[in-house]
N, C-alpha and C. Protein backbone atom coordinates (compact mmCIF):
# COMPACT_ATOMS: atom_id res chain seq x y z
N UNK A 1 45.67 94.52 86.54
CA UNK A 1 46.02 95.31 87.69
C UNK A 1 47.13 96.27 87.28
N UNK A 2 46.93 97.38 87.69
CA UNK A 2 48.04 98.70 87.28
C UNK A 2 48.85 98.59 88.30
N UNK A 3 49.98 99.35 88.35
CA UNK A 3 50.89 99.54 89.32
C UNK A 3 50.76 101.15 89.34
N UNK A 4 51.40 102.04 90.05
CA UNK A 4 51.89 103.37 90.60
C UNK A 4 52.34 103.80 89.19
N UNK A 5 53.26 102.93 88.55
CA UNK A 5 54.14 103.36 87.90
C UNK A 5 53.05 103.36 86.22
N UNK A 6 52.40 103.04 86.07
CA UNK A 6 51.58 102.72 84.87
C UNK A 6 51.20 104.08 84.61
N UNK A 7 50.90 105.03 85.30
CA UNK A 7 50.37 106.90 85.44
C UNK A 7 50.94 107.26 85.10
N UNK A 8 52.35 107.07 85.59
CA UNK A 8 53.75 108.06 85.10
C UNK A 8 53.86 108.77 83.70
N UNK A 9 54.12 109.83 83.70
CA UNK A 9 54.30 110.39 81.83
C UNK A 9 55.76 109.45 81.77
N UNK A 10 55.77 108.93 80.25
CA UNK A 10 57.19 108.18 80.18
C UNK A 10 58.29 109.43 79.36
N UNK A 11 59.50 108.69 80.40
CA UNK A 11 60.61 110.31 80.13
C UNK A 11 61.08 110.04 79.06
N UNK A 12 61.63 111.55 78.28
CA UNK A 12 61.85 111.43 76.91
C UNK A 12 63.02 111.03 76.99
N UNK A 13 64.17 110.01 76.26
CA UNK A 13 65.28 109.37 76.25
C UNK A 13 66.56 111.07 76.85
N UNK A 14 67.56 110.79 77.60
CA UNK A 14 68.23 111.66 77.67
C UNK A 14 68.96 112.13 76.65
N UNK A 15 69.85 112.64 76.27
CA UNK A 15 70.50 113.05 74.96
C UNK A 15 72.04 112.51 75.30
N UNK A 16 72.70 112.28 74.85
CA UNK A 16 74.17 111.76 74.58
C UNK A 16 75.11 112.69 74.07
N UNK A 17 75.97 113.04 75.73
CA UNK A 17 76.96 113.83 75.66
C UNK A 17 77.92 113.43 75.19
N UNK A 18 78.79 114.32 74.03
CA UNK A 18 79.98 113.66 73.58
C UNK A 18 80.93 113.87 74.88
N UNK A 19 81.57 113.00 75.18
CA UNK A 19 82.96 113.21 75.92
C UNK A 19 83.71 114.01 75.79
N UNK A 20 84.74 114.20 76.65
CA UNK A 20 85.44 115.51 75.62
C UNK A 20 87.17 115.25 74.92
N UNK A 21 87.25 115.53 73.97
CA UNK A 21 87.95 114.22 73.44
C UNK A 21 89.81 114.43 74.15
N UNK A 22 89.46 115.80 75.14
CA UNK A 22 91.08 115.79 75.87
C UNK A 22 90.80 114.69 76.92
N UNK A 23 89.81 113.89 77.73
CA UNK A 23 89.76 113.40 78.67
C UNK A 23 90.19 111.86 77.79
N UNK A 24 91.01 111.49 79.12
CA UNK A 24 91.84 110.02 78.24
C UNK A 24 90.96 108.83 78.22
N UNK A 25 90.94 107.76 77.99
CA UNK A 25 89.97 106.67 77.19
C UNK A 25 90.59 105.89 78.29
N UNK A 26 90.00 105.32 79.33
CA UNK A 26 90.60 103.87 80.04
C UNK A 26 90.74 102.89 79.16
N UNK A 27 91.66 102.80 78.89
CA UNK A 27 91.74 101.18 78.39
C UNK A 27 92.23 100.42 78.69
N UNK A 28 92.42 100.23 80.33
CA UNK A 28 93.16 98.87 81.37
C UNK A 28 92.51 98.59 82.03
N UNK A 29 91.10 98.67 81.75
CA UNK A 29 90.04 98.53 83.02
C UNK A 29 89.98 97.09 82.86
N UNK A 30 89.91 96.19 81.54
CA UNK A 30 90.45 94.58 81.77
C UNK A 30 91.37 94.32 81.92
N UNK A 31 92.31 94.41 82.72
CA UNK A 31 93.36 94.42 83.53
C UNK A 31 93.18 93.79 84.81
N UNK A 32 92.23 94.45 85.22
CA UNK A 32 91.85 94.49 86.91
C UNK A 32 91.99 92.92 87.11
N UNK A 33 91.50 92.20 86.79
CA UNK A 33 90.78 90.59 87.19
C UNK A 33 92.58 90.16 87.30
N UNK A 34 93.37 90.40 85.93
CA UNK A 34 94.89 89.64 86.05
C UNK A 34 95.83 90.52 87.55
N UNK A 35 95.36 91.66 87.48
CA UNK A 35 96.70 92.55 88.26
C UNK A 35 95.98 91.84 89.70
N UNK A 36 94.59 91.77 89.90
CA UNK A 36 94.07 91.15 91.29
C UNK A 36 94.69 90.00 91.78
N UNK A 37 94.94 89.13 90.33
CA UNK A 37 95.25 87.47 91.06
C UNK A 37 96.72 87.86 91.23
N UNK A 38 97.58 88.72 90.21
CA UNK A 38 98.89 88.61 91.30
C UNK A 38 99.30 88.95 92.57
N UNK A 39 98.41 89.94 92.72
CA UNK A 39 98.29 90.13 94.03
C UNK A 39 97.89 89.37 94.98
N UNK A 40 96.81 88.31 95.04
CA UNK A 40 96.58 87.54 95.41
C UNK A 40 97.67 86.48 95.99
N UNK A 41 98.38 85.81 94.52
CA UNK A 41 99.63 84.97 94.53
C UNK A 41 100.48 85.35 95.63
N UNK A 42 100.47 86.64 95.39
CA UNK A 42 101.81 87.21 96.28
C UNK A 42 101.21 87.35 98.06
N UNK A 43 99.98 87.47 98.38
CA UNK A 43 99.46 87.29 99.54
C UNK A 43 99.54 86.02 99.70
N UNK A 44 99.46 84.95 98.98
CA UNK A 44 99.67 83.81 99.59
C UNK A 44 100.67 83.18 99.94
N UNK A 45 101.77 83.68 99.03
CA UNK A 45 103.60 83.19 99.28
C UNK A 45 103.95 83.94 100.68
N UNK A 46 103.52 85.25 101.16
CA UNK A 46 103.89 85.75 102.00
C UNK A 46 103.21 85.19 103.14
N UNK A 47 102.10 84.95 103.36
CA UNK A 47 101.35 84.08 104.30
C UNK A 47 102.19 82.80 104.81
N UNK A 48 102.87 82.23 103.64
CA UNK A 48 103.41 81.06 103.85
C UNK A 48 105.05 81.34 104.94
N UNK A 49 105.54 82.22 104.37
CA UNK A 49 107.17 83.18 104.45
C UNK A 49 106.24 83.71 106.39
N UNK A 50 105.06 83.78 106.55
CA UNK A 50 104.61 84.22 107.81
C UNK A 50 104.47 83.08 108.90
N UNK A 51 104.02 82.24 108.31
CA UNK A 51 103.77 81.11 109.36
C UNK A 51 105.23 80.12 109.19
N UNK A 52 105.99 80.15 108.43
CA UNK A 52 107.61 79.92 108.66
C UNK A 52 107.95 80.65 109.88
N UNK A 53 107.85 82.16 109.70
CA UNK A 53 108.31 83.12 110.68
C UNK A 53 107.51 82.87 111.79
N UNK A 54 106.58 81.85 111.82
CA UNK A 54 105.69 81.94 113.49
C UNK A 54 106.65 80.47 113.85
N UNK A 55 106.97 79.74 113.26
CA UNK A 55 107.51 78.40 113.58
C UNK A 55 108.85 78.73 113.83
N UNK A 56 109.32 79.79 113.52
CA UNK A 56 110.92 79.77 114.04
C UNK A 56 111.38 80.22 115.06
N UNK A 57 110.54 80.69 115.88
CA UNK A 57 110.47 80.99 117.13
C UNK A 57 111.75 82.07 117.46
N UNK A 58 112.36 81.90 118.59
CA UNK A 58 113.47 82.90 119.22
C UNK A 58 115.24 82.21 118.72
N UNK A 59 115.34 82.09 117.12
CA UNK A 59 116.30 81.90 117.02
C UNK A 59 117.04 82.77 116.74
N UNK A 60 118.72 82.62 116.62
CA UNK A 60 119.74 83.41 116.15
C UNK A 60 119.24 84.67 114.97
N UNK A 61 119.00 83.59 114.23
CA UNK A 61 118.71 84.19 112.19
C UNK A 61 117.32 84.60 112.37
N UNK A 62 116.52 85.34 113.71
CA UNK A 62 115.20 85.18 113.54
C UNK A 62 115.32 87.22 113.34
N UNK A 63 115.68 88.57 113.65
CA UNK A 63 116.33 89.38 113.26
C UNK A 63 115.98 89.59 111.67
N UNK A 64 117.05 88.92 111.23
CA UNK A 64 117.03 89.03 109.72
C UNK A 64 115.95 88.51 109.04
N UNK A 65 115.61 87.43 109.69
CA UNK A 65 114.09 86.95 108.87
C UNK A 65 112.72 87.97 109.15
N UNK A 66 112.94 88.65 110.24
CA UNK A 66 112.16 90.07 110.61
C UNK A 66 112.32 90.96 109.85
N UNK A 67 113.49 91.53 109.75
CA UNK A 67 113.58 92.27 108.21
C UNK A 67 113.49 91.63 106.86
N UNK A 68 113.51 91.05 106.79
CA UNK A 68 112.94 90.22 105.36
C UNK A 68 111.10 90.24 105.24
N UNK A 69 110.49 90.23 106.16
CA UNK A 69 109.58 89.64 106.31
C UNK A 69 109.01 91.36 106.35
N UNK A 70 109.26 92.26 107.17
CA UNK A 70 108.82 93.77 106.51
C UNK A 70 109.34 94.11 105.90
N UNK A 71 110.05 94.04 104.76
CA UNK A 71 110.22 94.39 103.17
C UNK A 71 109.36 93.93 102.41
N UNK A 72 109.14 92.17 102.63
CA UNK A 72 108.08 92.02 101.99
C UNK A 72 106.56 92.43 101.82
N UNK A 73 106.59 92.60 103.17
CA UNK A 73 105.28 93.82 103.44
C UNK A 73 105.49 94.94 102.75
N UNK A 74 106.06 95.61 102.84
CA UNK A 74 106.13 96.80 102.03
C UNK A 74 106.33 97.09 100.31
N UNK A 75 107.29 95.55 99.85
CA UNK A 75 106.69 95.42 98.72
C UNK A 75 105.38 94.81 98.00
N UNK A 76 104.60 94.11 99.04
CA UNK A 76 103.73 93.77 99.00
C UNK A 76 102.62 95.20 99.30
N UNK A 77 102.71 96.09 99.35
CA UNK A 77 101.76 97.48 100.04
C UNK A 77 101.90 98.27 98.34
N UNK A 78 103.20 98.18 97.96
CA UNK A 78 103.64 98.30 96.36
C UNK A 78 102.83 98.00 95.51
N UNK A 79 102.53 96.34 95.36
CA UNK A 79 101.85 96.00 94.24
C UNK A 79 100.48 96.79 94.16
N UNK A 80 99.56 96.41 95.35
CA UNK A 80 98.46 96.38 96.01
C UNK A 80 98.25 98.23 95.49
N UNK A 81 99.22 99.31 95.76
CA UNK A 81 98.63 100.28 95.53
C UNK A 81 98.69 100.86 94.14
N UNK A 82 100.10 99.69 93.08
CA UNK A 82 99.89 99.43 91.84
C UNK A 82 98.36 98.91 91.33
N UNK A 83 98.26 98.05 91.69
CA UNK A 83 96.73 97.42 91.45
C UNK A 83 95.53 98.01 91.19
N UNK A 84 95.08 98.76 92.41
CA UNK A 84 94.75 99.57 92.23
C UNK A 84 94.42 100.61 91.85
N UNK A 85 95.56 101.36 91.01
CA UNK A 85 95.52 102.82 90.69
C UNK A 85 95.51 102.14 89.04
N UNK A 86 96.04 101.24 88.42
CA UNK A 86 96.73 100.82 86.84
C UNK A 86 95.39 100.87 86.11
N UNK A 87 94.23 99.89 86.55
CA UNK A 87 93.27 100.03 85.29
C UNK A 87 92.64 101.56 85.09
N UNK A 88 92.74 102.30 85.88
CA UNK A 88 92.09 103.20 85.63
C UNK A 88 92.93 104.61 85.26
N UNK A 89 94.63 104.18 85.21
CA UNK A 89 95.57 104.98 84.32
C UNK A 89 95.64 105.23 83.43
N UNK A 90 95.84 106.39 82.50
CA UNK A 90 96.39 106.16 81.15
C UNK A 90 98.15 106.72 81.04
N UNK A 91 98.39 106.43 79.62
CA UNK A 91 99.59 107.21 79.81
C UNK A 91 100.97 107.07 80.42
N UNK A 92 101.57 108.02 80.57
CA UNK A 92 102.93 107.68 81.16
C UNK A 92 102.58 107.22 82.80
N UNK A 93 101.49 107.89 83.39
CA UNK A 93 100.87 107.26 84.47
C UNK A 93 100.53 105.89 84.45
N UNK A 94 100.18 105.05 83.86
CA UNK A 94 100.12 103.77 83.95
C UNK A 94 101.54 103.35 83.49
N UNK A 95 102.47 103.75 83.31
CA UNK A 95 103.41 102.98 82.92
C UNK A 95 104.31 103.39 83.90
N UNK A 96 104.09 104.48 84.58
CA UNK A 96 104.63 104.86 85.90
C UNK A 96 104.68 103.65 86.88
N UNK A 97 103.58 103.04 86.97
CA UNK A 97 102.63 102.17 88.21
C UNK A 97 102.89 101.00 87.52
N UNK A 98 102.85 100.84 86.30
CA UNK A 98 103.75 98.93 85.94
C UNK A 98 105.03 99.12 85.96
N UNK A 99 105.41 100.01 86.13
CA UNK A 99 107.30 99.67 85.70
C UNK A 99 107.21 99.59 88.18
N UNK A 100 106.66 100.30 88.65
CA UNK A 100 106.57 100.13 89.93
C UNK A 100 105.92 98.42 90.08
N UNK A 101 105.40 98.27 89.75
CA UNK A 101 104.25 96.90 90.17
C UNK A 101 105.98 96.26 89.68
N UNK A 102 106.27 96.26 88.61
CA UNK A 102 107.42 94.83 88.14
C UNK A 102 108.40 95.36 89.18
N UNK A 103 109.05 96.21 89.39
CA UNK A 103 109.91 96.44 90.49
C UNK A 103 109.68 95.70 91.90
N UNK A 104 108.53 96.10 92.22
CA UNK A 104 108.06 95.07 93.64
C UNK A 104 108.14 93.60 93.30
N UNK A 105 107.76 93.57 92.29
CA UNK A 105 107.39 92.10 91.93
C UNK A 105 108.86 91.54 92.08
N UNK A 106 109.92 91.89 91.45
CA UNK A 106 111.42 91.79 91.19
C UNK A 106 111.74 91.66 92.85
N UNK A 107 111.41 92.61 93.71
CA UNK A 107 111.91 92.57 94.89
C UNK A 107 111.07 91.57 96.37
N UNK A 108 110.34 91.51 95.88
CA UNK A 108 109.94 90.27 96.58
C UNK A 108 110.72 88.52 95.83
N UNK A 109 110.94 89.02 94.66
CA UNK A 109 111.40 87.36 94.71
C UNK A 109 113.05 87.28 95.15
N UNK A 110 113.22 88.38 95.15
CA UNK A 110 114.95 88.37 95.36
C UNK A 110 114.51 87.98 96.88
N UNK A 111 113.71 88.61 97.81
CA UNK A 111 113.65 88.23 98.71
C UNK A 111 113.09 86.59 99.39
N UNK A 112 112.35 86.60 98.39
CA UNK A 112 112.57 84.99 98.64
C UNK A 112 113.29 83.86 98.31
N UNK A 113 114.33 84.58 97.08
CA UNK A 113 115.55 83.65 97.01
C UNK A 113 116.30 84.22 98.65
N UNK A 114 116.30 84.67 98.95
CA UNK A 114 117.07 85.25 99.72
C UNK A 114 116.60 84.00 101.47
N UNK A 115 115.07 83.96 101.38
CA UNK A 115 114.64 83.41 102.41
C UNK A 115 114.66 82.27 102.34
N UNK A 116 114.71 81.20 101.47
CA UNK A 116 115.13 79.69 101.94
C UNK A 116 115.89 79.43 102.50
């Protein structure tokens, strides 16, 4: 039994464009899987730092644990748009976006020394 496709003239292989050798070479695209799980990590410590903040209800120190708690969001918005942009950087641009990613990273834990 033939199929549709059995008629077809078969296409001649395409030809192989060289690249052009000013366009930069990704080479952090295996990256992605490690920069994902820290991000991850860090969604889950903050989850935790969240449902603290749902259990503490209308206290004194609850204010400051509000601002603590959107910093961490925002360094957490940090990594996430580090993450993102790094495997597919080259250059002083990727090193732009890790020296940013370790900065957040740095400032979320100060903030959680800060939150016990």
């Amino acid at each position: 039994m033939s199929s549709r496709y059995d008629i077809l003239p078969a296409q001649p292989p395409r030809p192989v464009v060289p690249k052009n050798p000013s366009y930069p070479q990704r080479v952090h695209l295996k990256e992605r899987a490690k920069l994902e799980e820290i991000l991850q990590q860090w969604d889950q410590r903050i989850a935790e730092a969240r449902r603290k903040l749902d259990v503490l209800g209308q206290s004194p120190d609850r204010a400051s644990y509000d601002r603590m708690y959107a910093q961490m969001l925002g360094s957490r918005d940090q990594i996430a748009h580090c993450v993102s942009r790094m495997p597919m950087e080259t250059g002083d641009l990727y090193a732009e976006d890790e020296h940013r990613l370790h900065e957040a990273v740095a400032a979320l834990e100060r903030l959680f020394q800060r939150w016990k």
